[in-house]
N, C-alpha and C. Protein backbone atom coordinates (compact mmCIF):
# COMPACT_ATOMS: atom_id res chain seq x y z
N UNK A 1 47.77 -44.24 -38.71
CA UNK A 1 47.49 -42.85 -38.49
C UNK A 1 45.99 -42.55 -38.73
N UNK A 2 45.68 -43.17 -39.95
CA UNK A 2 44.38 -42.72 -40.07
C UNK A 2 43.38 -43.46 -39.39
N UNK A 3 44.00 -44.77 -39.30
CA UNK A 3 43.33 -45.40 -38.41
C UNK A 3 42.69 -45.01 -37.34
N UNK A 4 43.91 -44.30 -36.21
CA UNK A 4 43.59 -43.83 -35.07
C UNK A 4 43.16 -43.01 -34.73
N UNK A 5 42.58 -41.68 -35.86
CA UNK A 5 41.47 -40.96 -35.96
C UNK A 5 40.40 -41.14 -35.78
N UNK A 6 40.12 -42.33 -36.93
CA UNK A 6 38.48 -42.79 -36.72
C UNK A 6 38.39 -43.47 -35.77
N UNK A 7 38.90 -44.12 -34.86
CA UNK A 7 38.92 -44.64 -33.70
C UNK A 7 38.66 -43.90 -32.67
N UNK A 8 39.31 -42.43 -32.46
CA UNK A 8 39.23 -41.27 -31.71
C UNK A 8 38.01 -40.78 -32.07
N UNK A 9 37.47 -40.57 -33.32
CA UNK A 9 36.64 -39.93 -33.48
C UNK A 9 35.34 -40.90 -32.91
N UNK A 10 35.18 -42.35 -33.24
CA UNK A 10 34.24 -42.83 -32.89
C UNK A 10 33.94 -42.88 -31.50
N UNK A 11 35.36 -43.14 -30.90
CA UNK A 11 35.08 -43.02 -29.21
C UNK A 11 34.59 -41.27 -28.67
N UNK A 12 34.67 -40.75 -29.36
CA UNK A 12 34.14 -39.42 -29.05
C UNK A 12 33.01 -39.56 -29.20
N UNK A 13 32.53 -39.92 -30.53
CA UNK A 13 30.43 -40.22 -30.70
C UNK A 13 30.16 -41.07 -29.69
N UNK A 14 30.74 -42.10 -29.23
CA UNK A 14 30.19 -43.02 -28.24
C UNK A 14 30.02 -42.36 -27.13
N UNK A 15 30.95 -41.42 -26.82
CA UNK A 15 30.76 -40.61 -25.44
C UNK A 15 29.94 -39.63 -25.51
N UNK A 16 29.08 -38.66 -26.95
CA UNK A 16 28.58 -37.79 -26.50
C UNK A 16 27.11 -38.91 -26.47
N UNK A 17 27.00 -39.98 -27.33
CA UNK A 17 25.64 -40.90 -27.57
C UNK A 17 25.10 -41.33 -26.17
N UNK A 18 26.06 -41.63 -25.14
CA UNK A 18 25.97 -41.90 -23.52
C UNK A 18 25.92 -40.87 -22.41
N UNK A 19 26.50 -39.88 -23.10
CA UNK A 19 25.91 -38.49 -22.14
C UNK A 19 24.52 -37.91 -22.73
N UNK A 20 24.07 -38.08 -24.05
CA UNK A 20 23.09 -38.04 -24.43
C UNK A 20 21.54 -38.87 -23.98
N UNK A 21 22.28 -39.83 -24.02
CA UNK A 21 21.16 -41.31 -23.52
C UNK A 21 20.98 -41.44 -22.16
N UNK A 22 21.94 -40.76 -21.57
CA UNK A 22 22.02 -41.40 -19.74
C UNK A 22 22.26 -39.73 -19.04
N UNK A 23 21.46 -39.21 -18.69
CA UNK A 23 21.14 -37.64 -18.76
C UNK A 23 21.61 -37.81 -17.17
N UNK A 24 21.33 -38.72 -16.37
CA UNK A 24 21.20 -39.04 -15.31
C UNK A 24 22.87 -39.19 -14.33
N UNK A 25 23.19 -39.42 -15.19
CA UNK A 25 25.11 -39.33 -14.90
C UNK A 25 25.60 -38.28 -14.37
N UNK A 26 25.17 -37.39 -15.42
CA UNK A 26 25.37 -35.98 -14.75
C UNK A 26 27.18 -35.33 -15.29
N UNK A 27 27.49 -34.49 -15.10
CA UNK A 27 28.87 -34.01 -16.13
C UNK A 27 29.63 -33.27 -14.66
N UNK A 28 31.04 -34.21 -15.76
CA UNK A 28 32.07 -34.02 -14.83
C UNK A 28 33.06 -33.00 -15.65
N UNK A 29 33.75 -32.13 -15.32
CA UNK A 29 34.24 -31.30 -15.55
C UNK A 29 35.34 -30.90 -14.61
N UNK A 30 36.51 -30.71 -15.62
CA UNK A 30 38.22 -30.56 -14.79
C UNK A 30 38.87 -29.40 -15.20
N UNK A 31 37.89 -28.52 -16.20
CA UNK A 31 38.81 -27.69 -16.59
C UNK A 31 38.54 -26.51 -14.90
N UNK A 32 39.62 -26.27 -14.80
CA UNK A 32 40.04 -24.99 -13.66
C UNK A 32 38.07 -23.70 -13.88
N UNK A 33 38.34 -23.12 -15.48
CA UNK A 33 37.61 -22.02 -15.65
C UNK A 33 35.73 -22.49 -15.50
N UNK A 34 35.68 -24.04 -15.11
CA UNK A 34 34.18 -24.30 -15.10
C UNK A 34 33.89 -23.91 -13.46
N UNK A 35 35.05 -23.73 -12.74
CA UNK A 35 34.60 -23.73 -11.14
C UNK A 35 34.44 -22.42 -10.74
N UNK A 36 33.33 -21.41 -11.74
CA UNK A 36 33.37 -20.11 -10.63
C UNK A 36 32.58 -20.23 -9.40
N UNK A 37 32.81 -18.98 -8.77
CA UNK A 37 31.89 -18.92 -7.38
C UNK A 37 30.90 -17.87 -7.64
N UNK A 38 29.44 -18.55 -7.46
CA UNK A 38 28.14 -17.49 -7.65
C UNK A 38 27.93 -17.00 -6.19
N UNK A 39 28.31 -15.68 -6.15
CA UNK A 39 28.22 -14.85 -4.87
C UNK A 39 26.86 -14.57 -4.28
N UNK A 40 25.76 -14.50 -5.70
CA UNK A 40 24.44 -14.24 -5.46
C UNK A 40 23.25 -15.28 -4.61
N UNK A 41 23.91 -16.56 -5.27
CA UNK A 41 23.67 -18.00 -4.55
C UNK A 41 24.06 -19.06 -3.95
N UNK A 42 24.55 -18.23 -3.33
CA UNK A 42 25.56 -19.47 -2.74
C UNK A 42 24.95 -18.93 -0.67
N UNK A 43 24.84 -20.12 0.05
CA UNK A 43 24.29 -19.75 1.19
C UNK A 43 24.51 -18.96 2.16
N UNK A 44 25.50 -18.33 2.05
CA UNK A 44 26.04 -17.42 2.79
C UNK A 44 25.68 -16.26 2.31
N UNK A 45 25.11 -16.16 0.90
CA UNK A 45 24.84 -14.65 0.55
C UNK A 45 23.38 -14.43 0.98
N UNK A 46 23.86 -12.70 1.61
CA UNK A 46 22.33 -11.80 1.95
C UNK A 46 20.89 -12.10 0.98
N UNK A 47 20.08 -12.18 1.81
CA UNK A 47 18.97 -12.70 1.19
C UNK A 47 18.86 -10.80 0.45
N UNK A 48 18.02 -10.99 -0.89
CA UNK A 48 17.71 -10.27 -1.53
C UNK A 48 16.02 -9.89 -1.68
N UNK A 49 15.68 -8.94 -2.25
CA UNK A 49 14.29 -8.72 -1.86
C UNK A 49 13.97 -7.63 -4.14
N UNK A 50 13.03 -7.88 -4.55
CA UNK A 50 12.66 -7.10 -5.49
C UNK A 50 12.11 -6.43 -5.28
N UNK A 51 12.17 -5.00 -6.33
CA UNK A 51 11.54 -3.65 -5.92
C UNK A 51 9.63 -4.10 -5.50
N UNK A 52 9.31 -4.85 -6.35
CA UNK A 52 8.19 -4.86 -6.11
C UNK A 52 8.00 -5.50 -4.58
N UNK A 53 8.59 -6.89 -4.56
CA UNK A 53 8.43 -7.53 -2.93
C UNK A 53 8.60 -6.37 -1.94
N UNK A 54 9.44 -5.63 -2.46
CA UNK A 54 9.97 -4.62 -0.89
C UNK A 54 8.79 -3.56 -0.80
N UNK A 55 7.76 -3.27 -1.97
CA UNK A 55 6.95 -2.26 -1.98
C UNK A 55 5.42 -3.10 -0.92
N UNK A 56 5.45 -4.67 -1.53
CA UNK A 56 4.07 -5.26 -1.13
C UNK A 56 4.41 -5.55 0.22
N UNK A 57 5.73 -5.62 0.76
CA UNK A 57 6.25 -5.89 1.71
C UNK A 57 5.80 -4.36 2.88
N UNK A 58 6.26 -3.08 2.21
CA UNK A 58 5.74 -2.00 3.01
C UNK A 58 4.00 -2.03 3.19
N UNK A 59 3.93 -2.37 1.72
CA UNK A 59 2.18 -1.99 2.22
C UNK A 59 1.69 -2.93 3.26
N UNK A 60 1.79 -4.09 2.96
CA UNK A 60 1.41 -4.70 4.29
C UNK A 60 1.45 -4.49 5.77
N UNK A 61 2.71 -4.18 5.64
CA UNK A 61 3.08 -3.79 7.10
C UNK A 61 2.67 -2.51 7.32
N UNK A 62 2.27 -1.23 6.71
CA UNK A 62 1.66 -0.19 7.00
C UNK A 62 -0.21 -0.58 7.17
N UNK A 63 -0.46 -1.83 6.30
CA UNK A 63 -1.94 -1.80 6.53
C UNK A 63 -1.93 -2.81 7.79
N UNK A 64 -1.18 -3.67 8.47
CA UNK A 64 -0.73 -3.94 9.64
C UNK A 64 -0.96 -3.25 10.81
N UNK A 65 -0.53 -2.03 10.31
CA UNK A 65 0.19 -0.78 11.50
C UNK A 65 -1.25 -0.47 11.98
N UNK A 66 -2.18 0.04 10.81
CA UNK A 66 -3.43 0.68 10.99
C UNK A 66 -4.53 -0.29 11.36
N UNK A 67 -4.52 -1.63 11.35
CA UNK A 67 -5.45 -2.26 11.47
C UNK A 67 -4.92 -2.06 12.97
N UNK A 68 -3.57 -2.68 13.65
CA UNK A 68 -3.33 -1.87 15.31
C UNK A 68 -3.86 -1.39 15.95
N UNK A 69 -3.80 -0.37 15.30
CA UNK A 69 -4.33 1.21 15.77
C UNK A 69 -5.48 1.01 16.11
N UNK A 70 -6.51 0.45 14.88
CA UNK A 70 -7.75 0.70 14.79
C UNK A 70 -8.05 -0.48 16.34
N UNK A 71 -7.62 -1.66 16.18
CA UNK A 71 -7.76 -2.36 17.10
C UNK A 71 -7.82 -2.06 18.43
N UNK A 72 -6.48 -0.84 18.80
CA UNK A 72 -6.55 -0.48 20.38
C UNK A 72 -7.05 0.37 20.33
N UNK A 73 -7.65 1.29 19.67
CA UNK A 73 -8.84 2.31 19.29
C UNK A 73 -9.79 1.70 20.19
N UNK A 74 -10.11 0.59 19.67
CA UNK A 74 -11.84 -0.22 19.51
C UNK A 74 -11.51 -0.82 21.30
N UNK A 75 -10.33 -1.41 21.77
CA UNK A 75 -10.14 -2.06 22.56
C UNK A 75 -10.29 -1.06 23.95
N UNK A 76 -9.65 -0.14 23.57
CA UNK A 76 -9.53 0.76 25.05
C UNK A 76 -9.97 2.29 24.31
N UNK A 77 -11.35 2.40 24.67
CA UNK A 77 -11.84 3.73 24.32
C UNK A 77 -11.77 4.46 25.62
N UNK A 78 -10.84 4.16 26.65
CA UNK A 78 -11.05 5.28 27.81
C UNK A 78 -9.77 5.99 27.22
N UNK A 79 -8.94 5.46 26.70
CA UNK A 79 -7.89 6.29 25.91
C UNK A 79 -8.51 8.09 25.39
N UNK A 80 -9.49 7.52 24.64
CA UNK A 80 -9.66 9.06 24.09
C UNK A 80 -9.23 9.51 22.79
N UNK A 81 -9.48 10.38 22.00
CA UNK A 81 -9.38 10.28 20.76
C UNK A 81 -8.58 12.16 20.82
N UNK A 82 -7.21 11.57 20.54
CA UNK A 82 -6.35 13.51 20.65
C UNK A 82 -6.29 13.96 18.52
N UNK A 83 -6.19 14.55 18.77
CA UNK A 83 -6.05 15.44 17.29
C UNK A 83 -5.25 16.24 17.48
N UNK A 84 -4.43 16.78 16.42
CA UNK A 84 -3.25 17.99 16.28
C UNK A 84 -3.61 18.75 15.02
N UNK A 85 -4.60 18.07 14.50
CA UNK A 85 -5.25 19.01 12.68
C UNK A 85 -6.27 19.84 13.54
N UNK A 86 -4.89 21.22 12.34
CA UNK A 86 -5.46 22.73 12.59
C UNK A 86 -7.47 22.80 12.61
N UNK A 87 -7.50 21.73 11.29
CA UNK A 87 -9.19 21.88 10.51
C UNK A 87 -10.04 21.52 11.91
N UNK A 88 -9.14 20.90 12.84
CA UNK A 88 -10.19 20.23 14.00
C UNK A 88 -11.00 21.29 14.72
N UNK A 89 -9.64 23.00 15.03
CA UNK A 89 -9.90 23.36 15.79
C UNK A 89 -10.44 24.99 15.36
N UNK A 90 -11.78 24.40 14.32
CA UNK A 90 -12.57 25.64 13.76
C UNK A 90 -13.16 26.70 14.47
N UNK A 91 -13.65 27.58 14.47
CA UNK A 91 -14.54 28.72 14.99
C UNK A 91 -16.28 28.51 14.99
N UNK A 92 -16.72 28.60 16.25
CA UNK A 92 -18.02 28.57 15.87
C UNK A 92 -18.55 29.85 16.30
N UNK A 93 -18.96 30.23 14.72
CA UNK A 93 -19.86 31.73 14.38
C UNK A 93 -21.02 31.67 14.66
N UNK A 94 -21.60 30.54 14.86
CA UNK A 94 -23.11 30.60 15.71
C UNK A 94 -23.86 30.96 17.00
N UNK A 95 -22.49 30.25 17.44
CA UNK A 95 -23.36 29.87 19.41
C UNK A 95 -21.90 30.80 19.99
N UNK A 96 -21.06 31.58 19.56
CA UNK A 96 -19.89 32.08 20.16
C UNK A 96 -20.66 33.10 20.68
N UNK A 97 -20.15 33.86 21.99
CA UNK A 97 -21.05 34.72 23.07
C UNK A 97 -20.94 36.26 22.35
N UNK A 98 -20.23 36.22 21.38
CA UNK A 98 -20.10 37.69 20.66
C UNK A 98 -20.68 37.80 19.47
N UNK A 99 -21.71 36.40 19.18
CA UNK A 99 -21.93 36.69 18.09
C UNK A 99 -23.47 37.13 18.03
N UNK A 100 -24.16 37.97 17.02
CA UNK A 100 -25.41 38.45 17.07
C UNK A 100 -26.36 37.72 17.21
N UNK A 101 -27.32 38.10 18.01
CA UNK A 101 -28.27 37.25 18.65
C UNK A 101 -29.25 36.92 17.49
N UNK A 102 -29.89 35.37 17.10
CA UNK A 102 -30.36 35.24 15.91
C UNK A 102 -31.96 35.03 16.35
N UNK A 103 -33.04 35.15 15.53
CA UNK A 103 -34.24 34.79 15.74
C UNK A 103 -34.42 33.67 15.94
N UNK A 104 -36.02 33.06 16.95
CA UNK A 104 -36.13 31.31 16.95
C UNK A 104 -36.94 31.55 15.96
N UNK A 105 -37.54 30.57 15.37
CA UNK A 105 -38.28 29.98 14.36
C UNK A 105 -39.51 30.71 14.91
N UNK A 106 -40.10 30.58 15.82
CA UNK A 106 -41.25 30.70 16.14
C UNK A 106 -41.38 32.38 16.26
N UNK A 107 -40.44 33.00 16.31
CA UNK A 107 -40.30 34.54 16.64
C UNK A 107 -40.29 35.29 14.57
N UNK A 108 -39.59 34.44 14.23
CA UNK A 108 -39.58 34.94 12.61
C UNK A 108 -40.36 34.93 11.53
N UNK A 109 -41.24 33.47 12.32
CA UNK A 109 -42.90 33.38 11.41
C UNK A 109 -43.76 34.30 12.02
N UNK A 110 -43.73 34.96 13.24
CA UNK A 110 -45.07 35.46 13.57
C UNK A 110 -44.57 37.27 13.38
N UNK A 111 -43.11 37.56 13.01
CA UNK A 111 -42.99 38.87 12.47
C UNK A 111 -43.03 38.82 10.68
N UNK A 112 -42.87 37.85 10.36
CA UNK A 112 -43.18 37.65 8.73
C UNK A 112 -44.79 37.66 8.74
N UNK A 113 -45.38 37.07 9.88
CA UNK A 113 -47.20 37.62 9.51
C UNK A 113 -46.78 38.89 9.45
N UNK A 114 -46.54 39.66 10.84
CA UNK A 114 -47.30 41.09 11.23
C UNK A 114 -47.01 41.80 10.12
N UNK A 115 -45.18 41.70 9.50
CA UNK A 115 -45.28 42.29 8.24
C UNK A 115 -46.06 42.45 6.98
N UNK A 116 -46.56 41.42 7.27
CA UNK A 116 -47.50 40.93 5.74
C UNK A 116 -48.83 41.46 6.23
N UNK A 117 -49.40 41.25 7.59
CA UNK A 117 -50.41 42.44 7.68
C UNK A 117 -50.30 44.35 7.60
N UNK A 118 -49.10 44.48 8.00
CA UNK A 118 -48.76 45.61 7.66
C UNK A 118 -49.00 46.17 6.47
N UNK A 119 -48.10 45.15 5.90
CA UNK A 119 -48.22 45.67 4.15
C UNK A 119 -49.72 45.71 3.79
N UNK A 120 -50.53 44.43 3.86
CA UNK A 120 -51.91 44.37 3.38
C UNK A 120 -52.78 45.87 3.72
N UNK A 121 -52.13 46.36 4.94
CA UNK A 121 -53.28 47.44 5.55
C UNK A 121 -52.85 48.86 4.82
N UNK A 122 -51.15 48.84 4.72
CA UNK A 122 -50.87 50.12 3.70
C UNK A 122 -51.71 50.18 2.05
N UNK A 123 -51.58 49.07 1.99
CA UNK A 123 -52.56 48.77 0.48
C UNK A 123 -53.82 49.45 0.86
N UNK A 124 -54.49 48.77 1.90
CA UNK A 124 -55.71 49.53 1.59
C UNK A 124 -55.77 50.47 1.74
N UNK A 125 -54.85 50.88 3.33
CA UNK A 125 -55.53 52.59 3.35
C UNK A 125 -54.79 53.64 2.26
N UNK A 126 -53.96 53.34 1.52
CA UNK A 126 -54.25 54.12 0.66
C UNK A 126 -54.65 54.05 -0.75
């Protein structure tokens, strides 16, 4: 009886000393509960993506999109360049046909003399 303990027991050290020593064997296993199925890896499952991959994944493809753009921009300028921003389609208070007629340069220096002779001559004459 006792015999066949230490006998059991030694053939047990011998077997973990050879799964220890010989890594390369590799482990066999019969119990039923070692065989689950990994749904996540196994080849049939949907490839997966991380929040971050799916974010570097958009940016790219949006800086993609625009380099495009910019490309058939550059490629075919008989296209033309359309806009729909309100800011595009400002008012001009300068040159609009209703707006008050402004002095040239050359008309505003030579009434800034006459004024300034004006003034000089009220000085003296009185």
């Amino acid at each position: 009886d006792e015999r066949a303990e230490i006998l059991a027991e030694a053939s047990a050290l011998k077997k973990l000393a050879t799964d220890y020593m010989h890594p390369e064997v590799g482990v066999t296993a019969t119990d039923g509960a070692a065989f689950g199925r990994n749904y996540f890896n196994r080849a049939s499952a949907p490839e997966t993506e991380d929040t971050d991959e799916a974010e570097e994944r958009a940016l790219v493809l949006a800086e993609a999109a625009a380099l495009k753009k910019s490309a058939m921009d550059y490629m075919h300028p008989e296209v033309g360049v359309t806009s729909a921003d309100g800011a595009c389609f400002g008012r001009n208070y300068f040159n609009r046909p209703s707006a008050p007629e402004t002095e040239e340069d050359e008309f505003a220096d030579e009434r800034a003399e006459i004024l300034a002779e004006a003034a000089a001559l009220k000085k003296l004459a009185t």
